[in-house]
Protein backbone atom coordinates (compact mmCIF):
# COMPACT_ATOMS: atom_id res chain seq x y z
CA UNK A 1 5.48 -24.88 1.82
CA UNK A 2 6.32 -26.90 5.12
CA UNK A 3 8.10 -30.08 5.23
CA UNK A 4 4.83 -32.22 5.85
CA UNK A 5 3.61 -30.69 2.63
CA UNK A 6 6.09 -31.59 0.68
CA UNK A 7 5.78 -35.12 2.55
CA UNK A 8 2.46 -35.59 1.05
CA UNK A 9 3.24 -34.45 -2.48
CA UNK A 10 6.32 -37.37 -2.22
CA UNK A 11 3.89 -39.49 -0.99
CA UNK A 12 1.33 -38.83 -3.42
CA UNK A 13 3.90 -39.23 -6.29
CA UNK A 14 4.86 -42.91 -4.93
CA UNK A 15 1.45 -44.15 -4.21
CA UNK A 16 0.90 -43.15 -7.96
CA UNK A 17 4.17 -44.85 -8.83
CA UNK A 18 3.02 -48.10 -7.33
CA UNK A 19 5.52 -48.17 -4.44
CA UNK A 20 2.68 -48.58 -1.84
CA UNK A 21 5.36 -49.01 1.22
CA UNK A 22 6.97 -45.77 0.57
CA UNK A 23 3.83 -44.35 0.58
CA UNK A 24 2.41 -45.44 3.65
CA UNK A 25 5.39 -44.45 5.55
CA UNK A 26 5.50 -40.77 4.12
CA UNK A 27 1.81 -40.67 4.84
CA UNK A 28 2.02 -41.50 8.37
CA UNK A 29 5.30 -39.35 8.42
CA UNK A 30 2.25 -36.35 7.63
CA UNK A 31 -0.32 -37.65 10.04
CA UNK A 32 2.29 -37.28 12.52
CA UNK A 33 2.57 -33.46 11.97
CA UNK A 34 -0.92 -32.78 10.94
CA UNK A 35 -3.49 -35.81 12.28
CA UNK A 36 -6.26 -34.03 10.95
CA UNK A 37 -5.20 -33.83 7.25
CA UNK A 38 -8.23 -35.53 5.56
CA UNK A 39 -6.30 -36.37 2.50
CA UNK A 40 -3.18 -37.90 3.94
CA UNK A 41 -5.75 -40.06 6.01
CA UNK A 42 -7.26 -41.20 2.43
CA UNK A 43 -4.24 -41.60 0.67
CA UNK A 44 -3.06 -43.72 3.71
CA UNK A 45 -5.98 -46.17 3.52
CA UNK A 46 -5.56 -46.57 -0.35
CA UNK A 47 -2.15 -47.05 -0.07
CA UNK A 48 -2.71 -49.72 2.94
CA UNK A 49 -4.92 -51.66 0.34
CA UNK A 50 -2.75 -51.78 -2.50
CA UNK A 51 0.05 -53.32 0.27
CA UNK A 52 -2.49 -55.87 0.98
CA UNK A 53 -3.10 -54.23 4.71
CA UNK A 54 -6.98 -54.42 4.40
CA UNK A 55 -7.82 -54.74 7.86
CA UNK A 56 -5.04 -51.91 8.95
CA UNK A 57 -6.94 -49.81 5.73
CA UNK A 58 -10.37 -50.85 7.24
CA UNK A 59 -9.15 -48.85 10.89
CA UNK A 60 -7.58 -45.50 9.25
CA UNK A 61 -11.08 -45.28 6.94
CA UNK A 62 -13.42 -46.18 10.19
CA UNK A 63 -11.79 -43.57 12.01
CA UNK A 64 -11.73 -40.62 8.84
CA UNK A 65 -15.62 -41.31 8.34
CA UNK A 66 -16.38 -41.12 12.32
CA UNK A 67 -14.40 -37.20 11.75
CA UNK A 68 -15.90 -36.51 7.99
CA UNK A 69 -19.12 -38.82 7.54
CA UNK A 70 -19.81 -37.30 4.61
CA UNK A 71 -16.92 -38.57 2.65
CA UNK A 72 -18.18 -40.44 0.04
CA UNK A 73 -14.81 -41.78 -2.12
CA UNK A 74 -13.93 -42.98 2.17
CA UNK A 75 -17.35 -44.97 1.94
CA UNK A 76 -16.91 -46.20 -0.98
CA UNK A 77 -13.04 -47.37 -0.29
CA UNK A 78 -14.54 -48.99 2.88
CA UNK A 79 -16.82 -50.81 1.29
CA UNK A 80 -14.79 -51.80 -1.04
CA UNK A 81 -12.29 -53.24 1.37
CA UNK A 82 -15.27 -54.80 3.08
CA UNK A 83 -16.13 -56.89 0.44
CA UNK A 84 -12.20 -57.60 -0.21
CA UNK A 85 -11.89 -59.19 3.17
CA UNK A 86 -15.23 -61.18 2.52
CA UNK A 87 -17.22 -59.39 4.89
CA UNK A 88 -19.90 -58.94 2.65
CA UNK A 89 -22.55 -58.13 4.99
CA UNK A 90 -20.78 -54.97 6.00
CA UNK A 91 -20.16 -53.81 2.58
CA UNK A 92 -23.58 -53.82 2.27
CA UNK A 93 -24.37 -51.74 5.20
CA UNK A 94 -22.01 -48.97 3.47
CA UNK A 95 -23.24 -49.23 -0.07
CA UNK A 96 -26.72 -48.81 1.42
CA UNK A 97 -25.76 -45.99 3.50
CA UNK A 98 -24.66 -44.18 0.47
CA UNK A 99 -27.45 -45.00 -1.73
CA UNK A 100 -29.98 -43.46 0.78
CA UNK A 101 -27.91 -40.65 1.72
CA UNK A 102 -26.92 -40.13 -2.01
CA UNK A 103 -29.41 -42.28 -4.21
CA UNK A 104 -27.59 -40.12 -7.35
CA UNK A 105 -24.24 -42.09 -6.47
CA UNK A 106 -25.26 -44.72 -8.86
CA UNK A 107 -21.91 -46.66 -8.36
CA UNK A 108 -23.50 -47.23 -4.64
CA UNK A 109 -26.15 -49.66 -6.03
CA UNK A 110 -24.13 -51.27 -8.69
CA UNK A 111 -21.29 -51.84 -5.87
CA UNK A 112 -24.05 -53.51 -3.99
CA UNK A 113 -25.10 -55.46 -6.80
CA UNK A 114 -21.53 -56.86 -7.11
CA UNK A 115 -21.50 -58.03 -3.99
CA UNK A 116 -25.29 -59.81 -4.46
CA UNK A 117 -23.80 -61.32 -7.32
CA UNK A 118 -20.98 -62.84 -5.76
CA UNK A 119 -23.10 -63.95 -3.62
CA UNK A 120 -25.39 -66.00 -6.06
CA UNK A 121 -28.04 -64.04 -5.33
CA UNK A 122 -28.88 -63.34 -8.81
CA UNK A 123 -31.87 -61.62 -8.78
CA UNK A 124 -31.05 -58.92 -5.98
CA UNK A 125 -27.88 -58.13 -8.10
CA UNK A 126 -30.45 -57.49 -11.24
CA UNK A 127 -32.51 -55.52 -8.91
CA UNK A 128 -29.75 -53.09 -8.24
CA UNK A 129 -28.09 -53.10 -11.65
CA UNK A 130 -31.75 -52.09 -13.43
CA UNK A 131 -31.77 -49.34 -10.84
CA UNK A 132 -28.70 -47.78 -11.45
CA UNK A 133 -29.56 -48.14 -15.13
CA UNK A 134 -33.32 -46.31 -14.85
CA UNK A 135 -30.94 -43.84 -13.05
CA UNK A 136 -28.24 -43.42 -15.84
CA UNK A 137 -28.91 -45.53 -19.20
CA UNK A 138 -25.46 -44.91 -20.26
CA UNK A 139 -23.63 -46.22 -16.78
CA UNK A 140 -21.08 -48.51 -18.44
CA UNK A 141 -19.94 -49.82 -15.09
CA UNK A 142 -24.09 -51.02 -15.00
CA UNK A 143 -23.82 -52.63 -18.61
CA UNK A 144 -20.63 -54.83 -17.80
CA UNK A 145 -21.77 -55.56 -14.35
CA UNK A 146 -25.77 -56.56 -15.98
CA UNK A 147 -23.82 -58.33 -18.54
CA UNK A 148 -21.71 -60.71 -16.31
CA UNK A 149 -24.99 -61.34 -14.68
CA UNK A 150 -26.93 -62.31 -17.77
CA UNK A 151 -23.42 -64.47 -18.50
CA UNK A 152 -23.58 -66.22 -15.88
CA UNK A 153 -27.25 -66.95 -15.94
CA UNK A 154 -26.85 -68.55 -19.46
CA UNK A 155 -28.49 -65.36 -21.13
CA UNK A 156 -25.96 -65.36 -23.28
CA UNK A 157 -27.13 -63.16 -25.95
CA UNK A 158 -28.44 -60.28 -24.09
CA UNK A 159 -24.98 -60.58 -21.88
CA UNK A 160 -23.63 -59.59 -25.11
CA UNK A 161 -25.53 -57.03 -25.84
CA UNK A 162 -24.75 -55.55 -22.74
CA UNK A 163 -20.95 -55.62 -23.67
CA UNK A 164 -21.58 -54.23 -26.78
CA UNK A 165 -23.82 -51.29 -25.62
CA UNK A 166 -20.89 -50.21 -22.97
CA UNK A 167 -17.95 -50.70 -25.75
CA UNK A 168 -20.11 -48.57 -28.01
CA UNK A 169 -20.65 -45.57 -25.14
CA UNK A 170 -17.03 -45.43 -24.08
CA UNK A 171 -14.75 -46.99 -26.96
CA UNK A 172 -11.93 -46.61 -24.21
CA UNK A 173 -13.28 -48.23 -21.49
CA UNK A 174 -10.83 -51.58 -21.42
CA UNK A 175 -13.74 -53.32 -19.21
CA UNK A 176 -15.86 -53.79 -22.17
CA UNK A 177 -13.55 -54.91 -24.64
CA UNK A 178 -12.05 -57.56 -22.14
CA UNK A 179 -15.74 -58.76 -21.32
CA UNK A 180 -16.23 -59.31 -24.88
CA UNK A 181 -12.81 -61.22 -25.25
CA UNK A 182 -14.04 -63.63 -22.26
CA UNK A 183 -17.53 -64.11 -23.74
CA UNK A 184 -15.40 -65.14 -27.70
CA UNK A 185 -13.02 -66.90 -25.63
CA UNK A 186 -16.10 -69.03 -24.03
CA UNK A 187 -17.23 -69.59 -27.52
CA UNK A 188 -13.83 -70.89 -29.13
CA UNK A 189 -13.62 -67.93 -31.27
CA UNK A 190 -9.64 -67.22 -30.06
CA UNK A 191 -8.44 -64.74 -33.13
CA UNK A 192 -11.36 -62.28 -31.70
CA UNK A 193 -11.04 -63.39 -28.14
CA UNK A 194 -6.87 -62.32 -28.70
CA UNK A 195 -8.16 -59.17 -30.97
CA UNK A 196 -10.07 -57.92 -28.47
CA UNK A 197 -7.58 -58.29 -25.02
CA UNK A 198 -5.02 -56.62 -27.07
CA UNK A 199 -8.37 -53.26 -27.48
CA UNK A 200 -8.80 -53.55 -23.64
CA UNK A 201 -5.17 -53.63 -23.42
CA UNK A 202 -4.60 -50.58 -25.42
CA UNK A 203 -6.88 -48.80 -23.31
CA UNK A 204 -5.11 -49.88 -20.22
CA UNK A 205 -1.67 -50.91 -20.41
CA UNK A 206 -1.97 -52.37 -16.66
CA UNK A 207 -5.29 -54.23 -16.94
CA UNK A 208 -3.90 -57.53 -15.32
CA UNK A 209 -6.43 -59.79 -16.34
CA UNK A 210 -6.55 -58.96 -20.10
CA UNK A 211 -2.99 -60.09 -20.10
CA UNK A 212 -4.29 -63.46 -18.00
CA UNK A 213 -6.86 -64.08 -20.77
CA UNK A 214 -4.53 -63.49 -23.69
CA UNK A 215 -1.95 -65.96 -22.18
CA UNK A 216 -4.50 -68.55 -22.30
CA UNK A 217 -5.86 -67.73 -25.55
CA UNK A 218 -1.69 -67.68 -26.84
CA UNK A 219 -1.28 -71.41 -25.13
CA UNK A 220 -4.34 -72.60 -27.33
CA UNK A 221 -2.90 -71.06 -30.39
CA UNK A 222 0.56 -72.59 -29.76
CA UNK A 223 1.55 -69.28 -29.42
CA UNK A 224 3.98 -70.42 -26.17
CA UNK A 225 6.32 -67.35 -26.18
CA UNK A 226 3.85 -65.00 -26.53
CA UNK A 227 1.91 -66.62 -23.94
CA UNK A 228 4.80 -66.62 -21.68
CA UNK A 229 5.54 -63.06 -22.41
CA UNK A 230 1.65 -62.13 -21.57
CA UNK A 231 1.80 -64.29 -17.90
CA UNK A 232 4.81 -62.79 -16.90
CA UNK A 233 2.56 -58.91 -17.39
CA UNK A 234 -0.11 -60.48 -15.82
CA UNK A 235 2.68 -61.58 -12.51
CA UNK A 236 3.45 -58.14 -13.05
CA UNK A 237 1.09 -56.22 -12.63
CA UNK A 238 -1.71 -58.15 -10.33
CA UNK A 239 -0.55 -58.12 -6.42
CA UNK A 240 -3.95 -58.46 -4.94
CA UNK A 241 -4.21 -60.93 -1.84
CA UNK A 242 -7.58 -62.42 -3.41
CA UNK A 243 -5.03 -63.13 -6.27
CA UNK A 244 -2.85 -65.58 -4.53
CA UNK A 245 -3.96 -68.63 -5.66
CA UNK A 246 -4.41 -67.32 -9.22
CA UNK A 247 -0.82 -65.92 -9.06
CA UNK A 248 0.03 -69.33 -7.56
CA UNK A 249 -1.22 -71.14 -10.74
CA UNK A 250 0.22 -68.94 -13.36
CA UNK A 251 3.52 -68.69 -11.65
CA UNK A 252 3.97 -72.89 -12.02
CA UNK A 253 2.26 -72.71 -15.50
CA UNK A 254 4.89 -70.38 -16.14
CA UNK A 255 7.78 -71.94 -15.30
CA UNK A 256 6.93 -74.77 -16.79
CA UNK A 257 6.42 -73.24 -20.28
CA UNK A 258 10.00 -71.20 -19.75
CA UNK A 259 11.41 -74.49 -18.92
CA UNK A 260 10.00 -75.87 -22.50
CA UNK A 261 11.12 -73.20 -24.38
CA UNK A 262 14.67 -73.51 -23.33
């Protein structure tokens, strides 16, 4: 095995380990001795987003796509980063791209549908999501993304019954389950609002905003250590730069509450 080989396996193992610096500097350490390895060019990109080095990420994915322009998980990553940075018409360009080139790559049209959404342009996102769903009934990611539209319309039952459907297909999808604990939250019911964080946390230890959610629902149980305990996971775990002024908030709420309990 030659040294850059085993470069990219450390690399690998500390992008996968969270330590995002480490692995952007053993990835580049690879490109150097092989700028053609595909992978390494991937790996690179995703480890420049978790850093919060979107527009760096943005240039290594431009330039693997312009080489391999059928490499889809590089579109999608683009796109992704795209709509990240707020550049929201040119995540649509890629999601587009895919679903043409790809129209079975249902995540394409759901992806674009997110970024309708966000936009408040409700019934484009519908459009999309009912596509991907005539295209796969079961997509879960379709359900949760339909039901945050329905939510947010006011349609609150049928949101529901979107959140149910998708907990019921995949019992360990923690999306679902944390949906559902934001919809009871919403409606004051906090013992199932808690009850179901802790499912969506059970199915994913490292699901930041379950832990956000379940500090909020501890504060309005009086539950202040446990609510402490749940913010500081949240701090934890959640480094993303659209984050900051949630992490802001939460890190002053925090201290406040360890101040109280001391």
């Amino acid at each position: 095995m030659s040294d850059y080989e085993l470069t990219f396996g450390r690399g690998q193992q500390a992008l996968e380990n969270g330590e995002s610096a480490d692995a952007i500097r053993l990835f580049r350490k690879v490109l150097e001795a092989a700028p053609q390895h595909v992978e390494a060019q991937f790996l690179l990109a995703e480890a420049l987003v978790d850093n919060g080095q979107l527009n760096d990420a943005v240039t290594v994915l431009e330039g693997l796509i312009a080489a391999d322009p059928g490499h889809l998980d590089a579109q999608f990553l683009l796109g992704d980063t795209f709509f990240e940075l707020g550049r929201s018409d040119e995540a649509c360009r890629i999601y587009r791209a895919i679903a043409e080139n790809a129209p079975d790559e249902i995540d394409a049209f759901i992806s674009l549908g997110l970024v309708h959404f966000h936009n408040d342009q409700f019934d484009q996102a519908e459009q999309c999501y009912q596509q991907a769903l005539q295209k796969e009934p079961d997509s879960v990611f379709a359900l949760n993304s339909l039901g945050d539209l329905c939510f947010a319309q006011g349609r609150y039952d049928e949101a529901k019954d979107c959140y149910v459907k998708a907990s019921k297909i995949d019992p360990d999808d923690p999306q679902g389950y944390f949906n559902l604990a934001e919809f009871h939250y919403d409606n004051g019911d906090l013992n199932e609002a808690g009850r179901l964080c802790r499912e969506a946390i059970r199915c994913a230890s490292e699901f930041a905003f379950a832990y956000l959610t379940l500090g909020n629902i501890c504060l309005d149980q009086d539950l202040t250590q446990e609510a402490v305990q749940s913010f500081q996971q949240f701090l934890r775990l959640e480094k993303s730069p659209t984050s900051a002024a949630i992490r802001e908030e939460v890190s002053a709420l925090l201290e406040g509450l360890t101040n109280e309990l001391s």
